[in-house]
PDB file of N, CA and C in Angstrom:
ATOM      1  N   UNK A   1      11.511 -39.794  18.501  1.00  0.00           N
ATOM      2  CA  UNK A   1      12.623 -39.226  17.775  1.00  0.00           C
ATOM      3  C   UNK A   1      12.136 -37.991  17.018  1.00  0.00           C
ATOM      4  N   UNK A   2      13.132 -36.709  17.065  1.00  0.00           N
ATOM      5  CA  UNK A   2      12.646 -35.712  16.615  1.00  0.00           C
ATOM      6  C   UNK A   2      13.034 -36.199  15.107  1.00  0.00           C
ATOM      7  N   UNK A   3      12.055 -35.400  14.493  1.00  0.00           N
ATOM      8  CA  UNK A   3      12.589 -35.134  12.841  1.00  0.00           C
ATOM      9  C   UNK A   3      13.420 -33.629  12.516  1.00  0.00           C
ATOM     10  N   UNK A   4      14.452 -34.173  11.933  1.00  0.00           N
ATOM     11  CA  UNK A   4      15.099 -32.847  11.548  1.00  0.00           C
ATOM     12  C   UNK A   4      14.896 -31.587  10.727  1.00  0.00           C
ATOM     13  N   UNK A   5      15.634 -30.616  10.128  1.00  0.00           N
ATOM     14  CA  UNK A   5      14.778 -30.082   9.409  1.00  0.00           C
ATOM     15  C   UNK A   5      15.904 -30.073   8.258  1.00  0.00           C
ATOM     16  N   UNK A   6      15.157 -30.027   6.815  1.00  0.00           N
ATOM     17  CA  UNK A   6      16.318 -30.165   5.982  1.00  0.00           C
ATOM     18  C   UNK A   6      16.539 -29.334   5.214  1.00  0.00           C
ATOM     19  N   UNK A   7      17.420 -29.339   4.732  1.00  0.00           N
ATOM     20  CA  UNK A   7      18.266 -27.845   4.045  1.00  0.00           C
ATOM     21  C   UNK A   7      19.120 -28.243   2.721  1.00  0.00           C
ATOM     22  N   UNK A   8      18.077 -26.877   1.592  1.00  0.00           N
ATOM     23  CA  UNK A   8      18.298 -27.395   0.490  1.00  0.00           C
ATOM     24  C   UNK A   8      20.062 -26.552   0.270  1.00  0.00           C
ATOM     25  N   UNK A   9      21.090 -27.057  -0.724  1.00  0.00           N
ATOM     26  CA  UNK A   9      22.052 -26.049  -1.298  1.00  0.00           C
ATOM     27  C   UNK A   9      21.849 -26.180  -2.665  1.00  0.00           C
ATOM     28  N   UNK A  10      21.889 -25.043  -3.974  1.00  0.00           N
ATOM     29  CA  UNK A  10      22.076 -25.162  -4.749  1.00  0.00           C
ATOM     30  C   UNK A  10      23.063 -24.745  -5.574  1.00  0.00           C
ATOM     31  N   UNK A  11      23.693 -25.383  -6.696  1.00  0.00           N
ATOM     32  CA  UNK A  11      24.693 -25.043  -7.471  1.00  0.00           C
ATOM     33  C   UNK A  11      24.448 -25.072  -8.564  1.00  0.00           C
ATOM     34  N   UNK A  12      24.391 -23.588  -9.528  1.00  0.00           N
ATOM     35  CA  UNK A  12      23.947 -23.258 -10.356  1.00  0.00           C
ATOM     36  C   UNK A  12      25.531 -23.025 -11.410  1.00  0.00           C
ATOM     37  N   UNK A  13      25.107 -23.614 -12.946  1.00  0.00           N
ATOM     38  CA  UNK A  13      26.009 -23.578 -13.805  1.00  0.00           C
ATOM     39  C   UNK A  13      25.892 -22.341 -15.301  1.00  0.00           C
ATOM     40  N   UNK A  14      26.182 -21.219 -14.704  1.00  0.00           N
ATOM     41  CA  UNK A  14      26.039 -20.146 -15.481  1.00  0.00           C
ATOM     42  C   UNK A  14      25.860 -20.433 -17.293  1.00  0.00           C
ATOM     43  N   UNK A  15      26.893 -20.726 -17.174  1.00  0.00           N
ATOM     44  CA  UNK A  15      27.402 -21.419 -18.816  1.00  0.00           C
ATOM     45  C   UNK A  15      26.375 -22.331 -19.398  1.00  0.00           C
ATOM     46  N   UNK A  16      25.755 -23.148 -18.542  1.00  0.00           N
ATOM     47  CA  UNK A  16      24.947 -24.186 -19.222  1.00  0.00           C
ATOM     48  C   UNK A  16      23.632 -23.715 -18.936  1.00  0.00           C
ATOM     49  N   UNK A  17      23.210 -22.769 -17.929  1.00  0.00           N
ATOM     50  CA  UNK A  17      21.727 -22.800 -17.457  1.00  0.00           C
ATOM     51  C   UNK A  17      21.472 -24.070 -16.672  1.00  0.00           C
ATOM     52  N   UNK A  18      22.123 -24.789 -16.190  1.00  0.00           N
ATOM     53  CA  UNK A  18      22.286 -26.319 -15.099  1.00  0.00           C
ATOM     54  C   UNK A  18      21.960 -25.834 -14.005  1.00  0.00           C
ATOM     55  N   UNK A  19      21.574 -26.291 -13.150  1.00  0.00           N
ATOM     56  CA  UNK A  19      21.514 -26.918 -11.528  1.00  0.00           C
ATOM     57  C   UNK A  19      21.377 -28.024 -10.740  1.00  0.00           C
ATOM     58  N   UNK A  20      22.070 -27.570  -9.638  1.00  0.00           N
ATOM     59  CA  UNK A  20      21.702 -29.103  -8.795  1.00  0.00           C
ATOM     60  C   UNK A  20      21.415 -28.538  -7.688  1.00  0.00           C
ATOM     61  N   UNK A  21      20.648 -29.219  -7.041  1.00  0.00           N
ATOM     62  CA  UNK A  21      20.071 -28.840  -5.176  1.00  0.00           C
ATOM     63  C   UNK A  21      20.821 -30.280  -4.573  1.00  0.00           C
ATOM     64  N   UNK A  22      21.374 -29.977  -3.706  1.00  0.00           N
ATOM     65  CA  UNK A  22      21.787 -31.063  -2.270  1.00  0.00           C
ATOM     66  C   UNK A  22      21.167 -30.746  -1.002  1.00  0.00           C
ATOM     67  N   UNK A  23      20.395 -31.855  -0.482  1.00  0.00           N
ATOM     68  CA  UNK A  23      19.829 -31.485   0.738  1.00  0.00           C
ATOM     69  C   UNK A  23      20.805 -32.073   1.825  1.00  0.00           C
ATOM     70  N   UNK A  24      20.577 -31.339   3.036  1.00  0.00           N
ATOM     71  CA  UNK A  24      21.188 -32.161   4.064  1.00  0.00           C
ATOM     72  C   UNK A  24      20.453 -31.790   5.330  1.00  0.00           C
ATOM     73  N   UNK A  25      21.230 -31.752   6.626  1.00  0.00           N
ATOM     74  CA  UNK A  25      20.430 -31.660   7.581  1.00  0.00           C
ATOM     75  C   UNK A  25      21.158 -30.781   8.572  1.00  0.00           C
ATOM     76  N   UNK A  26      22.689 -30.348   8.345  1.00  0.00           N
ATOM     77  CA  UNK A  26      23.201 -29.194   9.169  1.00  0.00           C
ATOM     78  C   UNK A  26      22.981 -27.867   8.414  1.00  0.00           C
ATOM     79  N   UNK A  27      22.144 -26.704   9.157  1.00  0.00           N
ATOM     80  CA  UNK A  27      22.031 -25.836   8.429  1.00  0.00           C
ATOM     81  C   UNK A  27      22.994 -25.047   8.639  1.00  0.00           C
ATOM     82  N   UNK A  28      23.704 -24.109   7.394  1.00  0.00           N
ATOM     83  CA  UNK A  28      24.856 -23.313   6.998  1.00  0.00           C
ATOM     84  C   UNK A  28      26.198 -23.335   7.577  1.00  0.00           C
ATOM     85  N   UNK A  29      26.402 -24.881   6.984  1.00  0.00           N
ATOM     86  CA  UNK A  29      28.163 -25.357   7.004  1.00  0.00           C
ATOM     87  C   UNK A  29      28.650 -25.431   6.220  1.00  0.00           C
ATOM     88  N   UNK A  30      29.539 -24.722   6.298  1.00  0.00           N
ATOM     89  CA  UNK A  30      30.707 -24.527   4.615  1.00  0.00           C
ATOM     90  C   UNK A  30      30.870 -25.745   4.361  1.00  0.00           C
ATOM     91  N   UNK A  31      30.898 -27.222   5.313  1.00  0.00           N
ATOM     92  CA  UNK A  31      31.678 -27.923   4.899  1.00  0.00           C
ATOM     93  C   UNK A  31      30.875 -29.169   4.056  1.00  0.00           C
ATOM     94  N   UNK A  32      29.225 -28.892   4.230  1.00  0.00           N
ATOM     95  CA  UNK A  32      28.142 -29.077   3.641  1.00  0.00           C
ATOM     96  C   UNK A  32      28.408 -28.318   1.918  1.00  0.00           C
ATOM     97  N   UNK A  33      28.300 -26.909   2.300  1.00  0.00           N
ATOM     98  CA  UNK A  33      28.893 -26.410   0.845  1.00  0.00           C
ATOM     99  C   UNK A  33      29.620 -26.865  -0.009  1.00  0.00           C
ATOM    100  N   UNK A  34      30.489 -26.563   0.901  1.00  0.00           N
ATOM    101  CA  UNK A  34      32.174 -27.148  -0.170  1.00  0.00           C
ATOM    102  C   UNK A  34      31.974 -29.001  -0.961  1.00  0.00           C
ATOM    103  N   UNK A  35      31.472 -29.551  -0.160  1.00  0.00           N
ATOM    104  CA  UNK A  35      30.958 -31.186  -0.785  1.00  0.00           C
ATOM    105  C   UNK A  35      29.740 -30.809  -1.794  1.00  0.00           C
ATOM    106  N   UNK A  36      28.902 -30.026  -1.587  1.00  0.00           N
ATOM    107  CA  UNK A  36      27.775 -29.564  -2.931  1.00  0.00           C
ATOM    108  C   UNK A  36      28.363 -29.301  -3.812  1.00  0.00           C
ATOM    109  N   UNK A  37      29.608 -28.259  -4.093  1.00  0.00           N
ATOM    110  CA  UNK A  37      30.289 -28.215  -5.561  1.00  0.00           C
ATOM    111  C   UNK A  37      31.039 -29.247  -5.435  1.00  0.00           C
ATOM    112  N   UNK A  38      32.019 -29.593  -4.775  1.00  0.00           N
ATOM    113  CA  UNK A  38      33.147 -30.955  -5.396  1.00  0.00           C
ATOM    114  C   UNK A  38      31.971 -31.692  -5.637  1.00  0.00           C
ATOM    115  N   UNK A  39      31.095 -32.383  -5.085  1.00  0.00           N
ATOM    116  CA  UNK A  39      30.640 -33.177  -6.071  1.00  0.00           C
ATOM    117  C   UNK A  39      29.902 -32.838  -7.214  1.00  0.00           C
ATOM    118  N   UNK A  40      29.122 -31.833  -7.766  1.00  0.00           N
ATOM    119  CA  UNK A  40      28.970 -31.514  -8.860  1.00  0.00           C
ATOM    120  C   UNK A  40      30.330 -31.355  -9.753  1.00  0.00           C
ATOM    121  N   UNK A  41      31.029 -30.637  -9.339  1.00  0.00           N
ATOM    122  CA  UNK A  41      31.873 -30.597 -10.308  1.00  0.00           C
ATOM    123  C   UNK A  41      32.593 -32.102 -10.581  1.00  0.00           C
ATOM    124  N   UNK A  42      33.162 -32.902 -10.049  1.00  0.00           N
ATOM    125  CA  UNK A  42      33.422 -34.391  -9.947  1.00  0.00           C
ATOM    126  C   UNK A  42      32.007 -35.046 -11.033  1.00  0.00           C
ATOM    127  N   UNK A  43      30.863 -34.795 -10.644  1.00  0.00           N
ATOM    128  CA  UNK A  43      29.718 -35.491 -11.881  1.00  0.00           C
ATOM    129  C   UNK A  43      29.728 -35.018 -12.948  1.00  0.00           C
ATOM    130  N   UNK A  44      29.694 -33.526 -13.228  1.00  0.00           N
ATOM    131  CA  UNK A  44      29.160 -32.924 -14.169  1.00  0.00           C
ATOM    132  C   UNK A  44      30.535 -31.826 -15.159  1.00  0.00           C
ATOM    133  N   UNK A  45      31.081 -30.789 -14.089  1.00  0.00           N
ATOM    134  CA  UNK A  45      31.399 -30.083 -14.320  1.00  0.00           C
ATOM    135  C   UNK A  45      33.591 -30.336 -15.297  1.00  0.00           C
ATOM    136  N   UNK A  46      33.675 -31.296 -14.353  1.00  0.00           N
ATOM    137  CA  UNK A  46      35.414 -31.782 -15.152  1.00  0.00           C
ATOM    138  C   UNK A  46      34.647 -32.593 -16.696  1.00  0.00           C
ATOM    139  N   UNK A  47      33.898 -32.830 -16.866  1.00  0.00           N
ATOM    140  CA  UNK A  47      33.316 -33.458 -18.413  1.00  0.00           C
ATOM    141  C   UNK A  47      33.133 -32.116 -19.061  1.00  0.00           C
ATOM    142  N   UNK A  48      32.410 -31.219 -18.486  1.00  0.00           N
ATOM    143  CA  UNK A  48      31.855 -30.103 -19.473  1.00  0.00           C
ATOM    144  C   UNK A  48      32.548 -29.334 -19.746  1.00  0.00           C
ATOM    145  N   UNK A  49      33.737 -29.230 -18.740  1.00  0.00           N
ATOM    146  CA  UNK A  49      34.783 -27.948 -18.744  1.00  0.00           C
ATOM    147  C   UNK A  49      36.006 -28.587 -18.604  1.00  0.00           C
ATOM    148  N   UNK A  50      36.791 -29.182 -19.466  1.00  0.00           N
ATOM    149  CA  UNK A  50      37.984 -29.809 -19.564  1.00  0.00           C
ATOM    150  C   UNK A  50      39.199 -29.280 -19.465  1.00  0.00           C
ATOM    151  N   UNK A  51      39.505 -28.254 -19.616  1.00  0.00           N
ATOM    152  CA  UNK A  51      40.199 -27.445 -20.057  1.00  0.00           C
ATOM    153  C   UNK A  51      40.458 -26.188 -18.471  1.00  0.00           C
ATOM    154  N   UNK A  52      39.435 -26.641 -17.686  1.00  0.00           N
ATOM    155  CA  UNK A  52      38.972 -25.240 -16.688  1.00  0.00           C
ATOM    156  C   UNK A  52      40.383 -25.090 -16.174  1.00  0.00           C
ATOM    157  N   UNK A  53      40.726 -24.482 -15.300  1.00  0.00           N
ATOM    158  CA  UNK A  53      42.200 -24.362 -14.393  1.00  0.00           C
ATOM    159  C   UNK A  53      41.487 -24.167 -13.064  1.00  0.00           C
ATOM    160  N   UNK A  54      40.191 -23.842 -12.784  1.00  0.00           N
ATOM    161  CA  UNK A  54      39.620 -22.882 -11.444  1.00  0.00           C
ATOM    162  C   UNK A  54      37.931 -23.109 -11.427  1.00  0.00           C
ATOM    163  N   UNK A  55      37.612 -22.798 -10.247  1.00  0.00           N
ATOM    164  CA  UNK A  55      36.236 -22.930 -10.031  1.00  0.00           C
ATOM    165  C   UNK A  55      35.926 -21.657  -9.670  1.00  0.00           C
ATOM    166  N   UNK A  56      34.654 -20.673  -9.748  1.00  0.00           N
ATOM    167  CA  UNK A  56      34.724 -19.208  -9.221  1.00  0.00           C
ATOM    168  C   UNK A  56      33.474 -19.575  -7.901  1.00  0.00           C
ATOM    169  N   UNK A  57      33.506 -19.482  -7.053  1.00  0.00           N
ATOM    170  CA  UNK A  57      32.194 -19.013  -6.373  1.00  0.00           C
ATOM    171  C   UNK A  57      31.923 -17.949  -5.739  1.00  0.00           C
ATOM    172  N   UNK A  58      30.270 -18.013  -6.127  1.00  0.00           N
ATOM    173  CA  UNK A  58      30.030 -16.487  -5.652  1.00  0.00           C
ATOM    174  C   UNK A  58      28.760 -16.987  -4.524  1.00  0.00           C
ATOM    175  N   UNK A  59      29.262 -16.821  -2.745  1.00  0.00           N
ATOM    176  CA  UNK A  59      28.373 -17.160  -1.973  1.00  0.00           C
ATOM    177  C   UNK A  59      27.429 -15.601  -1.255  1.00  0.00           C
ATOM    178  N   UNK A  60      26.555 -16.171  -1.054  1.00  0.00           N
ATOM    179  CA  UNK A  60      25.570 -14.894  -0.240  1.00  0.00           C
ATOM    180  C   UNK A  60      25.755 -14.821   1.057  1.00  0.00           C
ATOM    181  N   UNK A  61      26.377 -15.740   1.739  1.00  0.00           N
ATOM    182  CA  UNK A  61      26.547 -15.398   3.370  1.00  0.00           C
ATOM    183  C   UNK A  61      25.916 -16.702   3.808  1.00  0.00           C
ATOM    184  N   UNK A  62      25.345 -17.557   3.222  1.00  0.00           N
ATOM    185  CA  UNK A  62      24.701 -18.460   3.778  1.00  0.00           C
ATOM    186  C   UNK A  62      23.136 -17.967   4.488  1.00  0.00           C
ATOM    187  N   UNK A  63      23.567 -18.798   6.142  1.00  0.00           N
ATOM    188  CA  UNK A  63      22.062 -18.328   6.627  1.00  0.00           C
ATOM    189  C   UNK A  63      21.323 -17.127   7.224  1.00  0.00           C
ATOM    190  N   UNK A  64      21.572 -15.955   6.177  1.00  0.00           N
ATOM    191  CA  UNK A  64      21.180 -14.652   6.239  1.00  0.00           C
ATOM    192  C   UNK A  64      22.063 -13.820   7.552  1.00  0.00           C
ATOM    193  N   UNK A  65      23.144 -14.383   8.106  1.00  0.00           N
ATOM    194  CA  UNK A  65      24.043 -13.772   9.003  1.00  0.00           C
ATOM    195  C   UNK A  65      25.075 -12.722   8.119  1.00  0.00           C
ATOM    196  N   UNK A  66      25.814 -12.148   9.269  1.00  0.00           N
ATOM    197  CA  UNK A  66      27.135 -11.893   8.900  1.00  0.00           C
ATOM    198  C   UNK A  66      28.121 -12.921   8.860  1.00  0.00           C
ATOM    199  N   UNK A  67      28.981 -12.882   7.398  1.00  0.00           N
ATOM    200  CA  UNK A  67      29.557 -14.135   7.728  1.00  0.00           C
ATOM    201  C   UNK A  67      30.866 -13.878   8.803  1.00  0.00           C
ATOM    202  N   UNK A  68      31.152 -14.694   9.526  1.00  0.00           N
ATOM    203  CA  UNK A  68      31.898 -14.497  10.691  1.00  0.00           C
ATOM    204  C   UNK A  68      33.413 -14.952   9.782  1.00  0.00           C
ATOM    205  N   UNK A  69      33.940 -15.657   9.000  1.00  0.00           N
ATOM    206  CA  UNK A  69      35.074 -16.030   7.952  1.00  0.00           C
ATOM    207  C   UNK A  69      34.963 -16.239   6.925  1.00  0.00           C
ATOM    208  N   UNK A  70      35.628 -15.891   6.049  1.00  0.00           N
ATOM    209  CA  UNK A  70      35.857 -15.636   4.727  1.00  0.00           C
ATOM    210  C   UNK A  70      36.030 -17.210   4.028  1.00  0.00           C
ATOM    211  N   UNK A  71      35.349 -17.706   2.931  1.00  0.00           N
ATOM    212  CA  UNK A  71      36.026 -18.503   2.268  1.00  0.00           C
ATOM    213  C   UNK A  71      37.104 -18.857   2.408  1.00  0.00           C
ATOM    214  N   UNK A  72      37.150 -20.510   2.256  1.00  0.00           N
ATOM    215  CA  UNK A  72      38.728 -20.571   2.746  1.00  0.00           C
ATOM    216  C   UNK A  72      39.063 -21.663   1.063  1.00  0.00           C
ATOM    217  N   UNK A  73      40.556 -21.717   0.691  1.00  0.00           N
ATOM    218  CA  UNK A  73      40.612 -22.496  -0.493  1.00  0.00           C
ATOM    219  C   UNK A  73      40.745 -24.148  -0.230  1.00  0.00           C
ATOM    220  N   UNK A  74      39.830 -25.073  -0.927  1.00  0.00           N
ATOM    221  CA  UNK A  74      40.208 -26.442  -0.707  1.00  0.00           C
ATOM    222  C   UNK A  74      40.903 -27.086  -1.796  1.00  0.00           C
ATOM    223  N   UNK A  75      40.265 -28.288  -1.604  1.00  0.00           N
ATOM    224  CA  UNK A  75      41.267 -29.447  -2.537  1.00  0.00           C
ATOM    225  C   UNK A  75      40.105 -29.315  -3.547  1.00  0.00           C
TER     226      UNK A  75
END
């Protein structure tokens, strides 16, 4: 059995100086992404920021490509 290779994401909390890394094992899937913040924000971020209305992100393209689609909005 091959071993995979794993892939860190991190989500960094301006306001607090916070982070979190999520590893996984598909490299540069939004849909990997998008579960790295909902769940930070779900642990950390609806306690610290009560009041928020919005989440901002600011992505780099992922895995050094052009990104082929734009952010899309979730739940």
């Amino acid at each position: 059995m091959a071993l995979g290779r794993a892939i860190p994401y991190g989500v960094h909390d301006l306001a607090a100086n916070t982070g979190r890394v999520s590893v996984g094992v598909d490299h540069g899937t939004s849909a990997f992404a998008a579960q790295s913040i909902r769940h930070r924000w779900q642990d950390i971020g609806r306690q610290r920021y009560p009041n928020a209305k919005r989440v901002v992100i600011s992505a780099d393209g992922g895995s050094n490509d052009v990104p082929v689609r734009p952010w899309k909005e979730g739940p």
